[in-house]
PDB file of N, CA and C in Angstrom:
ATOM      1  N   UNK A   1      29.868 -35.949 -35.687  1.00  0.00           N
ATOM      2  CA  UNK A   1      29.536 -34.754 -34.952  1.00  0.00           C
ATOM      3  C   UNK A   1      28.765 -35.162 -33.696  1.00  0.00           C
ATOM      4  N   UNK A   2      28.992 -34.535 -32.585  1.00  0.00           N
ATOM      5  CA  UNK A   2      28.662 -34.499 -31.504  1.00  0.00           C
ATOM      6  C   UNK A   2      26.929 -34.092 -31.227  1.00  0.00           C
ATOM      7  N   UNK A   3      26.282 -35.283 -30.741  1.00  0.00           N
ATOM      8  CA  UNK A   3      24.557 -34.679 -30.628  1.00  0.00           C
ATOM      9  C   UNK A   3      24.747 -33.650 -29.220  1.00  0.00           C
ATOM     10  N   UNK A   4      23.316 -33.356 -29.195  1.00  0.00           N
ATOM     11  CA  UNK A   4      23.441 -32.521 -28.078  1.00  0.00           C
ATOM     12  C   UNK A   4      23.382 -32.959 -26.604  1.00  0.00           C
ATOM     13  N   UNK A   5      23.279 -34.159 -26.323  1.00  0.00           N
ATOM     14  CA  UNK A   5      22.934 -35.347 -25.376  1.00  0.00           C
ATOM     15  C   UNK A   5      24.585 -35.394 -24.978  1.00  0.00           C
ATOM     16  N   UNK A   6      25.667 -35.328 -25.799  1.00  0.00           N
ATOM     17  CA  UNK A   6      27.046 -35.602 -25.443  1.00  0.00           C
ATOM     18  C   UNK A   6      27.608 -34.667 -24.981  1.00  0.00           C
ATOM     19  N   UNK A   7      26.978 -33.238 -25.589  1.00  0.00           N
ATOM     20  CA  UNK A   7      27.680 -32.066 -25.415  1.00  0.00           C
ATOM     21  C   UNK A   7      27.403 -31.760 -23.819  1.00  0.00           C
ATOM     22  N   UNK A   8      26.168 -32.042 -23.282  1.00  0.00           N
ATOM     23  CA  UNK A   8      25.693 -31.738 -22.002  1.00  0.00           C
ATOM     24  C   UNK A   8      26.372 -32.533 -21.186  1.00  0.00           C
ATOM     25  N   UNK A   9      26.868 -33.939 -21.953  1.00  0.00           N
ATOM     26  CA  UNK A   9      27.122 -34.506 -21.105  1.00  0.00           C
ATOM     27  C   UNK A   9      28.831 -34.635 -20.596  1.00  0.00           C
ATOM     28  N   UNK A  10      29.285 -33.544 -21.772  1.00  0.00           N
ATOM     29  CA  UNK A  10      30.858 -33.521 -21.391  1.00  0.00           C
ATOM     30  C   UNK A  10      31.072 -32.064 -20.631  1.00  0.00           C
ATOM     31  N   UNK A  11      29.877 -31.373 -20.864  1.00  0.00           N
ATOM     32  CA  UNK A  11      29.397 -30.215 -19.936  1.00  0.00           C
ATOM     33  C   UNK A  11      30.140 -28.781 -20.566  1.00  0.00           C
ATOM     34  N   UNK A  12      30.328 -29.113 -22.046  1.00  0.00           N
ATOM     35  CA  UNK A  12      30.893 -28.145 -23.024  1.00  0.00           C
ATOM     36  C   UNK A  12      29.779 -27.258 -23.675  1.00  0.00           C
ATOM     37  N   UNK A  13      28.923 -27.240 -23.170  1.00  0.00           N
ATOM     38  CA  UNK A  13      27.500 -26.127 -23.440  1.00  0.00           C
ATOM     39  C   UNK A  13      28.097 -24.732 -23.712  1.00  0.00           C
ATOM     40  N   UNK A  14      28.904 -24.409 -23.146  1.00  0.00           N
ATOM     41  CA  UNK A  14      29.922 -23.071 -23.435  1.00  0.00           C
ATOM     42  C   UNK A  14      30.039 -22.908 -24.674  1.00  0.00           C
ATOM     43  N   UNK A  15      31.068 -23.946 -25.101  1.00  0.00           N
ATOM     44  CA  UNK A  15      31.856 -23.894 -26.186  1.00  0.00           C
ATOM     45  C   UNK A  15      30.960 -24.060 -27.407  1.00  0.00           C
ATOM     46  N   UNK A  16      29.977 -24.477 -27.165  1.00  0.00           N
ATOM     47  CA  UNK A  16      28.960 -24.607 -28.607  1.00  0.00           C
ATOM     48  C   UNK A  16      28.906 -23.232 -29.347  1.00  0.00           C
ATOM     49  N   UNK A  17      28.696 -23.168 -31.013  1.00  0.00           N
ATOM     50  CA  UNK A  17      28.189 -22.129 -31.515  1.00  0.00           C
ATOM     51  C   UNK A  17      27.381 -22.242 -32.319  1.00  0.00           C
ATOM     52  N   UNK A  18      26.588 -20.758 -31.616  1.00  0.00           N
ATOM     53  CA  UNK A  18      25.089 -20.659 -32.140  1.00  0.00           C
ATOM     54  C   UNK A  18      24.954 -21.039 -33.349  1.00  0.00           C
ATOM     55  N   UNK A  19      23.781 -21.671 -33.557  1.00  0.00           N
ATOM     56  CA  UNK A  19      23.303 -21.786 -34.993  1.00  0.00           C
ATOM     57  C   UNK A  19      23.068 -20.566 -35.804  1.00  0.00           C
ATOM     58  N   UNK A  20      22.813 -20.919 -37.241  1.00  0.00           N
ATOM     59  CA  UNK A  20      22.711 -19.542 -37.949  1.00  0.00           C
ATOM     60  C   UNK A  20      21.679 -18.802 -37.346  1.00  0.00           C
ATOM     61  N   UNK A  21      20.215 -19.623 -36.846  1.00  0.00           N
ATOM     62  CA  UNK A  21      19.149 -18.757 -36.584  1.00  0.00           C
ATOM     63  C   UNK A  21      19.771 -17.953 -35.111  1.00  0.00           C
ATOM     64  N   UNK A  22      20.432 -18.438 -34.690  1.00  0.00           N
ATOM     65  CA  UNK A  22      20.554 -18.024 -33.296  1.00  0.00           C
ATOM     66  C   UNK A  22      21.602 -16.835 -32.943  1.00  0.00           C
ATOM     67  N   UNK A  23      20.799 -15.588 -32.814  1.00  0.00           N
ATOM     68  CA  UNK A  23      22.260 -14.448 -32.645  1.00  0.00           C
ATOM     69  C   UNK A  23      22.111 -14.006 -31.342  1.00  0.00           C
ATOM     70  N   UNK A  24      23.188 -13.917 -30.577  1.00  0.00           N
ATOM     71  CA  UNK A  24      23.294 -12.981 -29.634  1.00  0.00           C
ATOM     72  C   UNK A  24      22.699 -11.748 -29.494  1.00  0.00           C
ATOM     73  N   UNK A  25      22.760 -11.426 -28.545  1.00  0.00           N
ATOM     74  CA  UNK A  25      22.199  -9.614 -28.604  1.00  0.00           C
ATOM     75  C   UNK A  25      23.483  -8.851 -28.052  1.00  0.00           C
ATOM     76  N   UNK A  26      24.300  -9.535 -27.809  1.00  0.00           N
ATOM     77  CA  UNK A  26      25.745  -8.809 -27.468  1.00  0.00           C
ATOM     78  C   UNK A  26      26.046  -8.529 -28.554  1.00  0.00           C
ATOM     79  N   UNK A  27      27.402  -7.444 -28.724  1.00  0.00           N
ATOM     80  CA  UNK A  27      28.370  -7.101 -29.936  1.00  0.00           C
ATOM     81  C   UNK A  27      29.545  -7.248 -29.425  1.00  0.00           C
ATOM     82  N   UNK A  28      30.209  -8.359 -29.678  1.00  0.00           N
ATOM     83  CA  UNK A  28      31.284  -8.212 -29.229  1.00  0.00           C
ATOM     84  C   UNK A  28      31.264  -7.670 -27.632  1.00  0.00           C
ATOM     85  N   UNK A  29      31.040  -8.431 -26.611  1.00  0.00           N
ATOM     86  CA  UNK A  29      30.959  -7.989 -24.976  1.00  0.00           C
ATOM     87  C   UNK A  29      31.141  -6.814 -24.844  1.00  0.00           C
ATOM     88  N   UNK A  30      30.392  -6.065 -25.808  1.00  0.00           N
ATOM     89  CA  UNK A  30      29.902  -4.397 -25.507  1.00  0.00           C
ATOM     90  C   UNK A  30      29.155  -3.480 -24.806  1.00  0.00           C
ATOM     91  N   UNK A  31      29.294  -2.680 -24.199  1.00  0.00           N
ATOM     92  CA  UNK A  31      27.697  -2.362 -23.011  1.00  0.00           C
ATOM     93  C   UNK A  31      27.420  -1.175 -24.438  1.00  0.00           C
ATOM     94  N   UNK A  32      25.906  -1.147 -24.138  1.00  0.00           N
ATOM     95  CA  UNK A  32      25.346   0.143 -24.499  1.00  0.00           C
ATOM     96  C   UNK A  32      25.474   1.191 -24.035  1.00  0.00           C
ATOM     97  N   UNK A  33      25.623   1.492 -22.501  1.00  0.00           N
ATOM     98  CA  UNK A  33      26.082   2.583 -22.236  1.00  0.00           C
ATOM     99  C   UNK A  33      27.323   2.998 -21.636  1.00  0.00           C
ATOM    100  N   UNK A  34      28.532   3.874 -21.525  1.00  0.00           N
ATOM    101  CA  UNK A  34      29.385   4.204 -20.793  1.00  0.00           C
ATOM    102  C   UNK A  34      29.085   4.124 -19.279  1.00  0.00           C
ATOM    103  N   UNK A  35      29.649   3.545 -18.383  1.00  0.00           N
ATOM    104  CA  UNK A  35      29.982   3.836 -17.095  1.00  0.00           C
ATOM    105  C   UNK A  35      30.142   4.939 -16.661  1.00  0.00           C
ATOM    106  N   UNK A  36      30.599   5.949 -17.427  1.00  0.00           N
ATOM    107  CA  UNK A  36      30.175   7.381 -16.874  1.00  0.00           C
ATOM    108  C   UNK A  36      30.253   8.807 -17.995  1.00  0.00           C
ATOM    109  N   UNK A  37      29.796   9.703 -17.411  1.00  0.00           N
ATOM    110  CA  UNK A  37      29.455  10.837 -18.588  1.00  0.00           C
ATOM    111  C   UNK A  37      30.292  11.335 -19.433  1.00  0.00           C
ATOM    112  N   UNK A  38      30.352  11.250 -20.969  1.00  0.00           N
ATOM    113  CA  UNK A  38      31.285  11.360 -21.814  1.00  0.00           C
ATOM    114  C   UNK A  38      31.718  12.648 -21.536  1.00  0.00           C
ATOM    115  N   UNK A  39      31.193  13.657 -21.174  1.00  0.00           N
ATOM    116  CA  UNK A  39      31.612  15.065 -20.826  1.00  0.00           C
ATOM    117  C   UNK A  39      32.200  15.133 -19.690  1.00  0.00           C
ATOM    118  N   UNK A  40      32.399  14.117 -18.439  1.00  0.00           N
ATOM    119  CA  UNK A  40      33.105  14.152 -17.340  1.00  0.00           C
ATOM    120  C   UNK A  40      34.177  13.735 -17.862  1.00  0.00           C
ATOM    121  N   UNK A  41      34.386  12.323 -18.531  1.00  0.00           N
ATOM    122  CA  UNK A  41      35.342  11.948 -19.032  1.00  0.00           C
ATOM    123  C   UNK A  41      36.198  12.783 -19.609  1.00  0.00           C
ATOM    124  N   UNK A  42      35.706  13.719 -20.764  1.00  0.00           N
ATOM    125  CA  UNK A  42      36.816  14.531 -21.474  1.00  0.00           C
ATOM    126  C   UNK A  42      37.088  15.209 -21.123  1.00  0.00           C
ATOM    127  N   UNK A  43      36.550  16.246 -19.689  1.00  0.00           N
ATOM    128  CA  UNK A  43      37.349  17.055 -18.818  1.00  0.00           C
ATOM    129  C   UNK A  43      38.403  16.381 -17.931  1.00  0.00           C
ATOM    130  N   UNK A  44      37.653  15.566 -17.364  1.00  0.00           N
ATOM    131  CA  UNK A  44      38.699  14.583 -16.503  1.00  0.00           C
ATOM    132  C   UNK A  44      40.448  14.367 -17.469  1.00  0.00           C
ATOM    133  N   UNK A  45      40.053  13.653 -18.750  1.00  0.00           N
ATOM    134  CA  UNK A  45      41.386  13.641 -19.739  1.00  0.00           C
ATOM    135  C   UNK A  45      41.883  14.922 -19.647  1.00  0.00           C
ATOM    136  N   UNK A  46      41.182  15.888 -19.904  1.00  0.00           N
ATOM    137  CA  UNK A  46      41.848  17.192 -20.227  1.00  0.00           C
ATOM    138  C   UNK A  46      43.110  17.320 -18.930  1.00  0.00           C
ATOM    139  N   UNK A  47      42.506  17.090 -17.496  1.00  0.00           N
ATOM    140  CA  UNK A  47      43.085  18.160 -16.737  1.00  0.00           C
ATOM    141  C   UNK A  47      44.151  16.953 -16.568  1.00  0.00           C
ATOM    142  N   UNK A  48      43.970  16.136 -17.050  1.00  0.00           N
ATOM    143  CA  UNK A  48      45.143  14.678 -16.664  1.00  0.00           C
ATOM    144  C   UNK A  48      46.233  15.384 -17.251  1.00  0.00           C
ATOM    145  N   UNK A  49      45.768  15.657 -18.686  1.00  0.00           N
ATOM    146  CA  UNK A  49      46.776  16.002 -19.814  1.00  0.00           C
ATOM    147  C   UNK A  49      47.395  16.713 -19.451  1.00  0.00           C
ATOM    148  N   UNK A  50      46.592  18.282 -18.890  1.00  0.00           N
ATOM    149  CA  UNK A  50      47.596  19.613 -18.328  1.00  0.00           C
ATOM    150  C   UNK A  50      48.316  19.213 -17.400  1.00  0.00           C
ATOM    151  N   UNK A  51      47.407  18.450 -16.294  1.00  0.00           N
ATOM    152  CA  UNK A  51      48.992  18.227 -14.997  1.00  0.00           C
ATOM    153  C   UNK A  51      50.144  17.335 -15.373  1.00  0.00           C
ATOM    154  N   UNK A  52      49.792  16.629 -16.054  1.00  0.00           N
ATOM    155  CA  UNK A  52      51.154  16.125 -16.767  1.00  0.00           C
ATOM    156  C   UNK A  52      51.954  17.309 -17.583  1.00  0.00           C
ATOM    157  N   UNK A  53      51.382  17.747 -18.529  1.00  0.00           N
ATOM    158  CA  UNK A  53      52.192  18.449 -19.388  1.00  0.00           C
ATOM    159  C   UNK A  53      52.806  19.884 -18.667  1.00  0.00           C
ATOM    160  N   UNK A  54      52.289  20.346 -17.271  1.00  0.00           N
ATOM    161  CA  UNK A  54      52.698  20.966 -15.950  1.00  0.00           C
ATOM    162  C   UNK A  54      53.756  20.942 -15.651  1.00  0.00           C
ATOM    163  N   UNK A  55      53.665  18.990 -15.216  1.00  0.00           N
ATOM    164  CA  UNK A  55      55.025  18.591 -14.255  1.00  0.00           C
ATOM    165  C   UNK A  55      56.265  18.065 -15.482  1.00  0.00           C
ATOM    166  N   UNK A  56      55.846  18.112 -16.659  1.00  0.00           N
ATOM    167  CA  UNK A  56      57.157  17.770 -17.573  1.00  0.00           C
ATOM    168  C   UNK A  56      57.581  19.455 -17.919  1.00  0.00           C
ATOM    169  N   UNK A  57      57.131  20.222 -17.845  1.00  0.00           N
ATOM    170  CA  UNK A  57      57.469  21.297 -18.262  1.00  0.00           C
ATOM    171  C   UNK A  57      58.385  21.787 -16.883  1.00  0.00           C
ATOM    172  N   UNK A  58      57.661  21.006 -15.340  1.00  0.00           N
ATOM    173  CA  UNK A  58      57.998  22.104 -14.264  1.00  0.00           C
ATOM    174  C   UNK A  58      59.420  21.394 -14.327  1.00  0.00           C
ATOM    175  N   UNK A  59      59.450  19.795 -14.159  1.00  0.00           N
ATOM    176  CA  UNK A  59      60.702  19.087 -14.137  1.00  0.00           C
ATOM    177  C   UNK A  59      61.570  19.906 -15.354  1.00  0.00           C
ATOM    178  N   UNK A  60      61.689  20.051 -16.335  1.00  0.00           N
ATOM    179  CA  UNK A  60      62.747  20.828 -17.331  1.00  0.00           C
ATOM    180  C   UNK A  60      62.890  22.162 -17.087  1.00  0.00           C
ATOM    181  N   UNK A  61      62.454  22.828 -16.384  1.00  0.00           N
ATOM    182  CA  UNK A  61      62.797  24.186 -16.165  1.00  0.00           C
ATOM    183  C   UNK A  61      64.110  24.634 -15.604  1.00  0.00           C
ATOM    184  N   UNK A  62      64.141  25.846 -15.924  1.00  0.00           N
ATOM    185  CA  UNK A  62      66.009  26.354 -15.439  1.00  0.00           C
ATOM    186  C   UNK A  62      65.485  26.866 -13.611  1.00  0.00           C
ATOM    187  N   UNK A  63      66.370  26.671 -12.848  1.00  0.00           N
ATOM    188  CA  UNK A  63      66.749  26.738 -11.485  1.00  0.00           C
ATOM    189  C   UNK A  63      66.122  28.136 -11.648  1.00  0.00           C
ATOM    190  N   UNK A  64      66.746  29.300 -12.262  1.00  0.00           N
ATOM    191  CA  UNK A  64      65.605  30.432 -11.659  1.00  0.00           C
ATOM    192  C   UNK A  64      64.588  30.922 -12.045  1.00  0.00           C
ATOM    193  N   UNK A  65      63.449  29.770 -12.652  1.00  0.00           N
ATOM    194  CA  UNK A  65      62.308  29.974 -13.138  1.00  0.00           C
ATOM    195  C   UNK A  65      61.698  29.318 -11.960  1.00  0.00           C
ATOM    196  N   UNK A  66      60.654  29.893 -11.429  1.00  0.00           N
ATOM    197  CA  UNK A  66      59.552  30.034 -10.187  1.00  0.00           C
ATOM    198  C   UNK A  66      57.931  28.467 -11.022  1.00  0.00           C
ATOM    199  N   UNK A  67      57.607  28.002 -10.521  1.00  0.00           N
ATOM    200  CA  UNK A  67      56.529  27.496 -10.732  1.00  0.00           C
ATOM    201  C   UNK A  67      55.482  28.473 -10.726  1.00  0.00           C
ATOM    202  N   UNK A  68      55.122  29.753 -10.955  1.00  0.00           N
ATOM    203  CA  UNK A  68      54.534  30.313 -11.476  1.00  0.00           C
ATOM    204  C   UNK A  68      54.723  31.162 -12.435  1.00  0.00           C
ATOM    205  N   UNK A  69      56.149  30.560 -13.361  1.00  0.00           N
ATOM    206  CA  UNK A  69      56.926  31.169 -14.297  1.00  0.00           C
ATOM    207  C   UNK A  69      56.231  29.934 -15.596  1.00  0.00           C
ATOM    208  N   UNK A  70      56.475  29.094 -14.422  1.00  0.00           N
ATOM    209  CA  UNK A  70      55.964  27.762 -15.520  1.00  0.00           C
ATOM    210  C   UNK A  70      54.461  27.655 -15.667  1.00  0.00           C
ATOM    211  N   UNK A  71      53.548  27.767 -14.725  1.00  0.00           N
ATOM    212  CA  UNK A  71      52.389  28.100 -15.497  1.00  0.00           C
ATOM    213  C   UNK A  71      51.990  29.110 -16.135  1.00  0.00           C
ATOM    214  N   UNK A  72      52.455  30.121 -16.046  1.00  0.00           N
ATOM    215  CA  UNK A  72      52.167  31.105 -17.020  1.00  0.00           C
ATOM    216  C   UNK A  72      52.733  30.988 -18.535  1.00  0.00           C
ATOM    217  N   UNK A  73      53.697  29.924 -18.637  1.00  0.00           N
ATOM    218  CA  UNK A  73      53.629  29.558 -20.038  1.00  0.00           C
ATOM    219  C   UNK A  73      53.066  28.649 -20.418  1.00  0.00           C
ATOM    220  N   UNK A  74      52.712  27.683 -19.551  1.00  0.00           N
ATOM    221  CA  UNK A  74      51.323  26.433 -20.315  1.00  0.00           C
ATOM    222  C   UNK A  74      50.240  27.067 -20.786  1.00  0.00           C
ATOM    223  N   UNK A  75      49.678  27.978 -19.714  1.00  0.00           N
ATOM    224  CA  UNK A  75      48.632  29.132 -19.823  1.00  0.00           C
ATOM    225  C   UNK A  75      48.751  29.742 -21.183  1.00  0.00           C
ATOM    226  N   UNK A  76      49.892  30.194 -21.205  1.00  0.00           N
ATOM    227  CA  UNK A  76      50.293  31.114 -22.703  1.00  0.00           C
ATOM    228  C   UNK A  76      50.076  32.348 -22.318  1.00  0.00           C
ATOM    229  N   UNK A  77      50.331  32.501 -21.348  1.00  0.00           N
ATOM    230  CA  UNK A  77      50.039  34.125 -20.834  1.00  0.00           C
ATOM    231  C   UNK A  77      51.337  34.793 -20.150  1.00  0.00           C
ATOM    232  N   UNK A  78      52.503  34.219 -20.616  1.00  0.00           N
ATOM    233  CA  UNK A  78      54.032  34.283 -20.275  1.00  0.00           C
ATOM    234  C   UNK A  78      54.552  35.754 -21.277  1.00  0.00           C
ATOM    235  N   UNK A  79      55.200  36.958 -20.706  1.00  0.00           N
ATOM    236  CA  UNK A  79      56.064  37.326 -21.259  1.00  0.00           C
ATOM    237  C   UNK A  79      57.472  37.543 -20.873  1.00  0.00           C
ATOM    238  N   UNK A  80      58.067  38.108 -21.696  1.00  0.00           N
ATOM    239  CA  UNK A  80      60.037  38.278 -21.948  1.00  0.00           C
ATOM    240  C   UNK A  80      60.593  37.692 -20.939  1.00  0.00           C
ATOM    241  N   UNK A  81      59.677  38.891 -19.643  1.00  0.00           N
ATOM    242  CA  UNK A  81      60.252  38.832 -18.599  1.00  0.00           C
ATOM    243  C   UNK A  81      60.284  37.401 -17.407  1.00  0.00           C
ATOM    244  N   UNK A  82      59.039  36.335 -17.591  1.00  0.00           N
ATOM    245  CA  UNK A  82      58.685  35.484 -17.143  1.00  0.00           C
ATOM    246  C   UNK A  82      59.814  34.524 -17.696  1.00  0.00           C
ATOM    247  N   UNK A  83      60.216  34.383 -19.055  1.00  0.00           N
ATOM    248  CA  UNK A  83      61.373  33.408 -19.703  1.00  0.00           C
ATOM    249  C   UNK A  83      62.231  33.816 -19.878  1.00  0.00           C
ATOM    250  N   UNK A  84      62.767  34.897 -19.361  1.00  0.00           N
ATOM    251  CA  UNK A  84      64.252  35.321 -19.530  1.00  0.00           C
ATOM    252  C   UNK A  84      65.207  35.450 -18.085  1.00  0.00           C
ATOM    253  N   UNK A  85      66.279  34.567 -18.010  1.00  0.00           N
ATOM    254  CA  UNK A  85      66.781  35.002 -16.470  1.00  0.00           C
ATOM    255  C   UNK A  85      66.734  36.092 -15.935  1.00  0.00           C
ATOM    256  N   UNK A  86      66.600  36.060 -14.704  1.00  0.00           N
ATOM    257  CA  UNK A  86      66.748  37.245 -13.594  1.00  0.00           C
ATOM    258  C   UNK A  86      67.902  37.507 -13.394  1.00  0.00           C
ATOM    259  N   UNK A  87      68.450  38.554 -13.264  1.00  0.00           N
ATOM    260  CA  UNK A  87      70.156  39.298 -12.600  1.00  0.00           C
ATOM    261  C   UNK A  87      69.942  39.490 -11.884  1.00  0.00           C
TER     262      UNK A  87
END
């Protein structure tokens, strides 16, 4: 086994692991705190989610449904007349 005089001197100080007494204070290269506010975050996801689920709904729509035919059914506030063709 390698003393510590060799290890410095092959400049593998990196690669060593800690002794039992010796623990990190990392977990696994974890921060303690988020980079930003968990409540910005899950609105932020949210509205990601809707404008996606928007533009897959607006892309599949029939030719005479209006983009405000199509949000009024993501909304859920769509009736008969909003999903049924026009004559």
């Amino acid at each position: 086994m390698a003393g510590p005089e060799q290890v410095k001197a092959v400049g593998a100080e990196g690669m060593k692991v800690p002794s039992p007494g010796q623990h990190s204070t990392e977990v696994l290269h974890q921060r303690r705190k988020l980079p930003f506010c968990p409540v910005r975050m899950a609105i932020g996801g949210f509205a990601i989610t809707a404008a996606l689920g928007f533009l897959v709904l607006y892309s599949k729509k029939k030719p005479e449904a209006s983009a405000a035919d199509v949000a009024k059914v993501v909304v859920g506030v769509a009736h008969p007349e909003n999903t049924h063709p026009r004559h």
